[in-house]
C-alpha atoms as a PDB file:
ATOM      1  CA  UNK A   1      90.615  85.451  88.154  1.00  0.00           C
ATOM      2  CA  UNK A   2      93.075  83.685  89.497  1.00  0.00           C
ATOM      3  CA  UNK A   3      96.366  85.385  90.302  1.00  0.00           C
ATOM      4  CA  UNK A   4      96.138  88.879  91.478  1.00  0.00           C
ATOM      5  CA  UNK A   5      99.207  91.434  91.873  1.00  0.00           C
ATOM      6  CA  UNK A   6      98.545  94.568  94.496  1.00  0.00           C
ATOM      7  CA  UNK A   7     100.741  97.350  94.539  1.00  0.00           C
ATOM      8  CA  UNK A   8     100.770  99.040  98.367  1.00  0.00           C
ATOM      9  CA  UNK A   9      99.865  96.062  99.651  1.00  0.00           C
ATOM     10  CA  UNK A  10     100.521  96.970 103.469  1.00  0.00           C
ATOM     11  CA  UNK A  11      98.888 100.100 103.286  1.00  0.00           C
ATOM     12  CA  UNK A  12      94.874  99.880 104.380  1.00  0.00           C
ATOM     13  CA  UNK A  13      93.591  99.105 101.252  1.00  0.00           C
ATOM     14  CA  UNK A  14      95.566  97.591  99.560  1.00  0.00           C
ATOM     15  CA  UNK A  15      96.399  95.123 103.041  1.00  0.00           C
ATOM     16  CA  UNK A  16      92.079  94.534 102.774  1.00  0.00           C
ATOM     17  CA  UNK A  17      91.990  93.713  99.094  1.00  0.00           C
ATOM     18  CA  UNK A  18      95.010  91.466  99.487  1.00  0.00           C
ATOM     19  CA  UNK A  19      93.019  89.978 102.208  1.00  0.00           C
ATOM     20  CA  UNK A  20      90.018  89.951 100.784  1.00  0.00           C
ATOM     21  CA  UNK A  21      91.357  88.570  97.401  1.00  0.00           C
ATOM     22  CA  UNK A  22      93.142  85.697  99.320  1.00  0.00           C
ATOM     23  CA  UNK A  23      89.529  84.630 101.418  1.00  0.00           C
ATOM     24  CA  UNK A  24      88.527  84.121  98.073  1.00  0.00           C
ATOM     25  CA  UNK A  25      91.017  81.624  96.857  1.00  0.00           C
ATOM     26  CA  UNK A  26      92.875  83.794  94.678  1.00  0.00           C
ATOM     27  CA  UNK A  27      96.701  83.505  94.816  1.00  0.00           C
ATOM     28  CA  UNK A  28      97.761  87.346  95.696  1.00  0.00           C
ATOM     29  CA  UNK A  29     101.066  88.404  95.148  1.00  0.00           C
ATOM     30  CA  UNK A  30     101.573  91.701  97.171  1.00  0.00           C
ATOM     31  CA  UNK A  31     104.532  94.579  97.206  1.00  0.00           C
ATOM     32  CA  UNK A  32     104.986  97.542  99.083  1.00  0.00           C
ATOM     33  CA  UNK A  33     107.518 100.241  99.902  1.00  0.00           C
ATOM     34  CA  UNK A  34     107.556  98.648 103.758  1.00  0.00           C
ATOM     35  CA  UNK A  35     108.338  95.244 102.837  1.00  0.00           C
ATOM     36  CA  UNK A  36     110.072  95.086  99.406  1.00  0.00           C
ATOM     37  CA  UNK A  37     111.933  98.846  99.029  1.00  0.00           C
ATOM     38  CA  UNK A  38     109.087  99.739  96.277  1.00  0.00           C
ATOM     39  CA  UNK A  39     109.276 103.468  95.877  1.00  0.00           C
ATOM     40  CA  UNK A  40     106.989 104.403  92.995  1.00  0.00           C
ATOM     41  CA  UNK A  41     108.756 107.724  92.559  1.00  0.00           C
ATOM     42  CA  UNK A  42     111.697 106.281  91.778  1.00  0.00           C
ATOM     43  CA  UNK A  43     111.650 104.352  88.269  1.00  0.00           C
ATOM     44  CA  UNK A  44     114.704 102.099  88.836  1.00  0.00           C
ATOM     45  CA  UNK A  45     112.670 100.655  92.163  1.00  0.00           C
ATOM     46  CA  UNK A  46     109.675 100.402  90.168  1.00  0.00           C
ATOM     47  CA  UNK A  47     111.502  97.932  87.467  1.00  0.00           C
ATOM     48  CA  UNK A  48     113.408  96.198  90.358  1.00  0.00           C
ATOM     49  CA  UNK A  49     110.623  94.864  92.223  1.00  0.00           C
ATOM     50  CA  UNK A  50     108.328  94.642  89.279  1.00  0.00           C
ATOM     51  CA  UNK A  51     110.755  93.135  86.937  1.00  0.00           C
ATOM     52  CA  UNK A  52     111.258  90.178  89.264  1.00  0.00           C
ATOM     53  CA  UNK A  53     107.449  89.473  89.635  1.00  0.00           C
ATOM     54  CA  UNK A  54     106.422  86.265  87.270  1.00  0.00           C
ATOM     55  CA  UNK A  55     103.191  87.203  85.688  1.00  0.00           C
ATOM     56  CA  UNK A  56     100.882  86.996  84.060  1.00  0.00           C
ATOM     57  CA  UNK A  57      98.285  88.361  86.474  1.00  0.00           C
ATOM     58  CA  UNK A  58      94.428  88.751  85.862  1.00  0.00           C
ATOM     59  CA  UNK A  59      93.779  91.482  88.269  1.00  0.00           C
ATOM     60  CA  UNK A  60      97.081  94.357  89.118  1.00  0.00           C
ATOM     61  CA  UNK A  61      95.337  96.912  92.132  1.00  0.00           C
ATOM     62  CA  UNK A  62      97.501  99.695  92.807  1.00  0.00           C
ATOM     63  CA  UNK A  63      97.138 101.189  96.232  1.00  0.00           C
ATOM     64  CA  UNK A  64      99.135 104.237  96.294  1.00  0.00           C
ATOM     65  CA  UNK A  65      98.826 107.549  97.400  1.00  0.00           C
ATOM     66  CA  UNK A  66      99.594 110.099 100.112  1.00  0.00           C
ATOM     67  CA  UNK A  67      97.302 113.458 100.764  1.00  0.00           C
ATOM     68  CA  UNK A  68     100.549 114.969 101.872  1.00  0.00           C
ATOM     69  CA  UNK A  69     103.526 115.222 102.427  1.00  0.00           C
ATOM     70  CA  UNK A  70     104.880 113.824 105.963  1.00  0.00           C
ATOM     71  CA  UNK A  71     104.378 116.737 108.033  1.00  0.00           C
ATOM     72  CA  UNK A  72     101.757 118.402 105.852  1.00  0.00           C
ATOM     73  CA  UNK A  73      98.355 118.631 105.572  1.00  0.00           C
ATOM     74  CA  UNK A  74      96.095 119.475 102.020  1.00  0.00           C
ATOM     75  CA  UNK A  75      95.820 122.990 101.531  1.00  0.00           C
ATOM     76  CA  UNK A  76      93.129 124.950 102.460  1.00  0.00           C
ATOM     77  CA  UNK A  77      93.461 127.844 100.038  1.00  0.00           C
ATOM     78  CA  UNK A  78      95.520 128.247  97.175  1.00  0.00           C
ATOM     79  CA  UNK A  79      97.385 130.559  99.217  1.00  0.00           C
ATOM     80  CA  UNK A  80      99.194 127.609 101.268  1.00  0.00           C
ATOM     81  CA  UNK A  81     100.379 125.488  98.327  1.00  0.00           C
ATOM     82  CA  UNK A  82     104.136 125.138  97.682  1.00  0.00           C
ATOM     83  CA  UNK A  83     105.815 123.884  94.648  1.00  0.00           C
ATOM     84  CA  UNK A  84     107.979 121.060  97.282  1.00  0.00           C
ATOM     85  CA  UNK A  85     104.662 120.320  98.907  1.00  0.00           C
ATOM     86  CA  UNK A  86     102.818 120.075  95.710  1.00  0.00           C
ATOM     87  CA  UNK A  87     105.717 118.321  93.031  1.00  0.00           C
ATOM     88  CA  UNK A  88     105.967 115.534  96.082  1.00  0.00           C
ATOM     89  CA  UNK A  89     102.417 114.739  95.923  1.00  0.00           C
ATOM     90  CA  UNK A  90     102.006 114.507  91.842  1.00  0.00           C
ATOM     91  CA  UNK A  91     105.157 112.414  92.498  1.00  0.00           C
ATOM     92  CA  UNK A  92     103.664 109.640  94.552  1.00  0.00           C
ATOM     93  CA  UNK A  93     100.074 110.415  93.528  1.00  0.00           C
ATOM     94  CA  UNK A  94     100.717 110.809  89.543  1.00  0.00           C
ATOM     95  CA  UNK A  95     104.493 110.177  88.598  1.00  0.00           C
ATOM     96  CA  UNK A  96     104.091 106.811  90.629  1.00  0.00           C
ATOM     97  CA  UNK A  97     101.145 105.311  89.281  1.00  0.00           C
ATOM     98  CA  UNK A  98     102.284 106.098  85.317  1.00  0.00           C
ATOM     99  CA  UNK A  99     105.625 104.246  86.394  1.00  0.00           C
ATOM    100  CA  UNK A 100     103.738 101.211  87.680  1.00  0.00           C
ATOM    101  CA  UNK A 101     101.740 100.987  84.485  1.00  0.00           C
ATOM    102  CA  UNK A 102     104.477 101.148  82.595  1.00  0.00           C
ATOM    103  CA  UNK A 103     106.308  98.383  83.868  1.00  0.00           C
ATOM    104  CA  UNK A 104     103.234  96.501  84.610  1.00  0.00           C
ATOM    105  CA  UNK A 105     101.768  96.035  81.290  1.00  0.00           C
ATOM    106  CA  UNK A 106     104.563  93.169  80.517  1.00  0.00           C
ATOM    107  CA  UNK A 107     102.737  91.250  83.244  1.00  0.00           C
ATOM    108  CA  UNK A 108      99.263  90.805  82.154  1.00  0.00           C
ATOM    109  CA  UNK A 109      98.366  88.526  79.429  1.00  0.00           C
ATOM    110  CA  UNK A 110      97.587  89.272  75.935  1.00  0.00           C
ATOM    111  CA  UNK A 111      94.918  87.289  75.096  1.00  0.00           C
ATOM    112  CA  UNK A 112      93.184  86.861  77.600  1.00  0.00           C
ATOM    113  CA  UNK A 113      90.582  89.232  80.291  1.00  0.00           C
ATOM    114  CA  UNK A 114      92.604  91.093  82.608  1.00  0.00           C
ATOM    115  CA  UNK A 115      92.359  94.051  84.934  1.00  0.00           C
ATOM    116  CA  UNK A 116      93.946  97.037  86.241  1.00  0.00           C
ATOM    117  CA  UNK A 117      92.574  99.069  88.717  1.00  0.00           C
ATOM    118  CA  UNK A 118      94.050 102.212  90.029  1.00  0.00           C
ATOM    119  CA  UNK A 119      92.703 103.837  93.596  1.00  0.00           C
ATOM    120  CA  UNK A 120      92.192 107.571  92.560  1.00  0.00           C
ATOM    121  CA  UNK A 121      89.471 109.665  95.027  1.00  0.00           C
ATOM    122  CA  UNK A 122      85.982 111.832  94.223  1.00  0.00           C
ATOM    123  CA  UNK A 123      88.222 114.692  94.661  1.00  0.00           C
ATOM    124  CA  UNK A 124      90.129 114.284  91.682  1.00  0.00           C
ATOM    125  CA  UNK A 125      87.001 114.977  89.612  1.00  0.00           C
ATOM    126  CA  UNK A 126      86.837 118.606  87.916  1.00  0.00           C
ATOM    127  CA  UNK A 127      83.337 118.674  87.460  1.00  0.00           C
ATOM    128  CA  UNK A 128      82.337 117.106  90.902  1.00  0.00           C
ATOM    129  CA  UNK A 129      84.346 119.981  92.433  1.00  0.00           C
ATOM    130  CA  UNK A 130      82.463 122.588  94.764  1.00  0.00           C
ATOM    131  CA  UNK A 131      84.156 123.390  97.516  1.00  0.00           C
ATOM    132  CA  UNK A 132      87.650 124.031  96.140  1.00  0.00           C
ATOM    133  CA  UNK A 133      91.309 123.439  98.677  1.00  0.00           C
ATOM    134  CA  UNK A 134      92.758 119.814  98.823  1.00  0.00           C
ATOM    135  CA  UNK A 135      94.582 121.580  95.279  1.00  0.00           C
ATOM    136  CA  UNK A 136      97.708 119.191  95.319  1.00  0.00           C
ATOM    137  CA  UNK A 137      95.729 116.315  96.280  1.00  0.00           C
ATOM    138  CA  UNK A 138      92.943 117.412  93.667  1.00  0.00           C
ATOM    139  CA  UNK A 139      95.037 118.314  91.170  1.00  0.00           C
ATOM    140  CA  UNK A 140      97.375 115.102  91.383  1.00  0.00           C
ATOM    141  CA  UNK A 141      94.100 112.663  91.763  1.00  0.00           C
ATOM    142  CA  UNK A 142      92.916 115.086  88.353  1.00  0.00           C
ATOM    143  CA  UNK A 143      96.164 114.034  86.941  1.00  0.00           C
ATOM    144  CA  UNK A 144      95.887 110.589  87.856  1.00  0.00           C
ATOM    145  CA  UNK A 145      92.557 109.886  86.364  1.00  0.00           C
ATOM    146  CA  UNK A 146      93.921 111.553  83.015  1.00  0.00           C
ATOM    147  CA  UNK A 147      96.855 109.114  82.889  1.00  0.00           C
ATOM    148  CA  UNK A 148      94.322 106.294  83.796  1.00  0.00           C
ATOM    149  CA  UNK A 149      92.019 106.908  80.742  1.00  0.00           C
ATOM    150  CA  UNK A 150      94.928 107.398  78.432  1.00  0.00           C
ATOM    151  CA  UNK A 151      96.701 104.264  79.529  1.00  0.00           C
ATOM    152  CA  UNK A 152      93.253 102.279  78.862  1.00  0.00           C
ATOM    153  CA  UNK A 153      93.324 103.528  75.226  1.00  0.00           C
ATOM    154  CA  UNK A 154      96.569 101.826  74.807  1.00  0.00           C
ATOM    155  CA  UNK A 155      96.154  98.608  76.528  1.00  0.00           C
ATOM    156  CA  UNK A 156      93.070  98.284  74.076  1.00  0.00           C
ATOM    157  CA  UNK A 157      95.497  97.985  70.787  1.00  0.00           C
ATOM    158  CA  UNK A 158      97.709  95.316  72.339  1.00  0.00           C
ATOM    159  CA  UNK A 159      95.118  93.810  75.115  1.00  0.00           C
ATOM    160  CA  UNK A 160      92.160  93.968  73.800  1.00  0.00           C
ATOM    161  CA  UNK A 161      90.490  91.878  76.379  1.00  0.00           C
ATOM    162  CA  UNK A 162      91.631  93.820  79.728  1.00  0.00           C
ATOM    163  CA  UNK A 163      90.120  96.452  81.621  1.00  0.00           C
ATOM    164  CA  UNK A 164      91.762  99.816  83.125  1.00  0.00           C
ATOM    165  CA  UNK A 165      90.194 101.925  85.742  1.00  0.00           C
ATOM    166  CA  UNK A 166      90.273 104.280  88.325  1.00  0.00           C
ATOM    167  CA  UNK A 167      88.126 103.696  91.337  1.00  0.00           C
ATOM    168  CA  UNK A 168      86.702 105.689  94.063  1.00  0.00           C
ATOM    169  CA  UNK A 169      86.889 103.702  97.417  1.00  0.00           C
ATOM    170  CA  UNK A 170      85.048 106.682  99.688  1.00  0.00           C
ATOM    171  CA  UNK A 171      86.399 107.472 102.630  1.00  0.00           C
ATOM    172  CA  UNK A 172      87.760 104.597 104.273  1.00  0.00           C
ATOM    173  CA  UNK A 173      89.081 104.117 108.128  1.00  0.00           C
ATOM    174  CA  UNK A 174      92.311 103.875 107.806  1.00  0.00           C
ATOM    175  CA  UNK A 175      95.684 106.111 108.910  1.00  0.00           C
ATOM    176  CA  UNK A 176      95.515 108.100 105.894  1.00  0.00           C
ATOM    177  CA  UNK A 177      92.333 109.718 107.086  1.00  0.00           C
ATOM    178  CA  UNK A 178      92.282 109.247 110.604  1.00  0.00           C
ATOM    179  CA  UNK A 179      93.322 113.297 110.889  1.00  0.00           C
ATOM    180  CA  UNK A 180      89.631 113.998 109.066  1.00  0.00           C
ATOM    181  CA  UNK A 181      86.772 113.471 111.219  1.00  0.00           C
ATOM    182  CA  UNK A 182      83.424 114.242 110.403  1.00  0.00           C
ATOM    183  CA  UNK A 183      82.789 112.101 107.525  1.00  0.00           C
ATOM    184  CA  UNK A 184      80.769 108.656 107.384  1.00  0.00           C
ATOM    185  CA  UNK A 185      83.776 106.160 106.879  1.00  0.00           C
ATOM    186  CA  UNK A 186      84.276 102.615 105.792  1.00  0.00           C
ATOM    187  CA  UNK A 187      86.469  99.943 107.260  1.00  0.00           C
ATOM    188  CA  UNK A 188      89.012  98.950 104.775  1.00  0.00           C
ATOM    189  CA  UNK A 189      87.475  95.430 104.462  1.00  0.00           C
ATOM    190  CA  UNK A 190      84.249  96.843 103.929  1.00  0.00           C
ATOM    191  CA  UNK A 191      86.194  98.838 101.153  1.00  0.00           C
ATOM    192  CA  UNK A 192      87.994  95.958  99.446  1.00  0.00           C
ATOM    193  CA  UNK A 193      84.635  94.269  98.968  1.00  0.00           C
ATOM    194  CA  UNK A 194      82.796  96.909  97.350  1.00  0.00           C
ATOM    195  CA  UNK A 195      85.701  98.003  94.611  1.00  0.00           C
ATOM    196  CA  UNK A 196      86.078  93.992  94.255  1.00  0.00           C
ATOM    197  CA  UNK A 197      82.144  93.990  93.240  1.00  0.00           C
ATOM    198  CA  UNK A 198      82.613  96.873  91.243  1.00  0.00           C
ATOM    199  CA  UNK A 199      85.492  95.830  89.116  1.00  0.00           C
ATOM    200  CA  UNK A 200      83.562  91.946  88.909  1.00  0.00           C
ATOM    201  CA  UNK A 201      81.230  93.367  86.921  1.00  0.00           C
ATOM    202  CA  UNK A 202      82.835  95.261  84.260  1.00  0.00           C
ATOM    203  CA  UNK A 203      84.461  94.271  80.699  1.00  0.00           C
ATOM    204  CA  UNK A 204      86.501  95.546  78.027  1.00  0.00           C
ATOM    205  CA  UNK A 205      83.772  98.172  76.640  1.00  0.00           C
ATOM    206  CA  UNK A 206      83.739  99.683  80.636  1.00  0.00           C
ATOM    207  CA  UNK A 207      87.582 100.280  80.283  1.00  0.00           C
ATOM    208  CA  UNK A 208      89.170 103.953  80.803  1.00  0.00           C
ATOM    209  CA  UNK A 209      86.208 105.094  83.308  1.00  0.00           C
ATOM    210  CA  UNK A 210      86.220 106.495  86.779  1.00  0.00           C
ATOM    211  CA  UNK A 211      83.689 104.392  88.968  1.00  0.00           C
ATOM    212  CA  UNK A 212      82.805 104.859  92.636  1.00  0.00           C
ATOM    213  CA  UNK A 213      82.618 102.074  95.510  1.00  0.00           C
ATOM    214  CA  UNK A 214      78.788 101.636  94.434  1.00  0.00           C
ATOM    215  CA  UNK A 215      79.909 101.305  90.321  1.00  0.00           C
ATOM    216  CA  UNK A 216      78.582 104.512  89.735  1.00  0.00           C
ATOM    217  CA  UNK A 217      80.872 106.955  87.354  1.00  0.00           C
ATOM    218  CA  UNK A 218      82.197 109.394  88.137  1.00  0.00           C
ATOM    219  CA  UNK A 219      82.196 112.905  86.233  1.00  0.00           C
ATOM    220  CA  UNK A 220      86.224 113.897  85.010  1.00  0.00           C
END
């Protein structure tokens, strides 16, 4: 790899694998809502700031996501979800993602090995589900991973040598779960280095899967 493109690039993740990507000699091109307007739900930002990017890039991470809305918290039942609460999540957690691929595909070479990774979470998986609440984060993360696979069925007919995933970080220390205590975090660093290793080892036959932070995949 040699040119690398992250999407949320000040947020915790995405500001490690920039980092990380960087330490390693990589040149990293980086935008975020923060810094360059980028607002994922919003389709004429999404071809601004990605339509003035010069590709092509090996590696595109996108680091987006929210659990909730600002002010909100995942739902403990499905007796506290709202349809605002809810459609505002699938917008930055679904909608956003789709956009970026859209409007990303442009920038990664034809013929030759390329990547796209897309930060989903364990929740999102149906099958590893047995606790139930978190439904608009679930269900958007659910939606996410659909949109993922589907994507990586297209890119093979026109890209045959890149790679599309979604990718499980765990649960990493940053401000999006600071408010959730009790679970064995991560530093974001620490995070960035094991998705890196992940996605170093995977090729065009791997493409359309849901992998952890250890490369182990994970059930839709």
């Amino acid at each position: 790899m040699e040119h690398a493109l992250v999407i949320g690039a000040s947020g915790g993740i995405g500001a490690a694998v920039a980092a990380e990507l960087s330490a390693r000699g990589l040149r990293v091109t980086g935008v975020s809502r923060s810094v360059d307007g980028l607002d994922v739900t919003d389709e004429a930002s999404v071809q601004r700031v990605l339509g003035a990017l010069e590709g092509p890039f090996d590696l595109v991470f996108v680091a987006v996501g929210v659990l909730a809305l600002p002010g909100g918290a995942p739902e403990k039942a499905v007796a506290a979800v709202t349809a605002e609460a809810m459609a505002g999540v699938f917008a930055v957690n679904a909608i956003g993602p789709v956009l970026v691929l859209k409007h990303v595909l442009p920038l990664l070479p034809k013929n030759a090995p390329a990547t796209v990774a897309v930060l989903s979470a364990r929740v999102g998986s149906i099958g590893d589900n047995a606790i139930g609440g978190w439904h608009s984060y679930r269900a958007s993360k659910a939606a996410l991973n659909q949109i993922v696979h589907g994507a990586a069925i297209e890119m093979k007919r026109t890209h045959k040598q890149a790679v599309c995933v979604a990718l499980h970080p765990g649960t990493v220390e940053t401000p999006f779960t600071e408010g959730y205590p009790g679970h064995r975090k991560v530093t974001a660093p620490e995070a960035a280095r094991n998705l890196l290793a992940v996605l170093e080892g995977l090729g065009p036959e791997q493409t359309g899967r849901f992998y952890d932070w250890a490369g182990e995949i994970v059930p839709w």
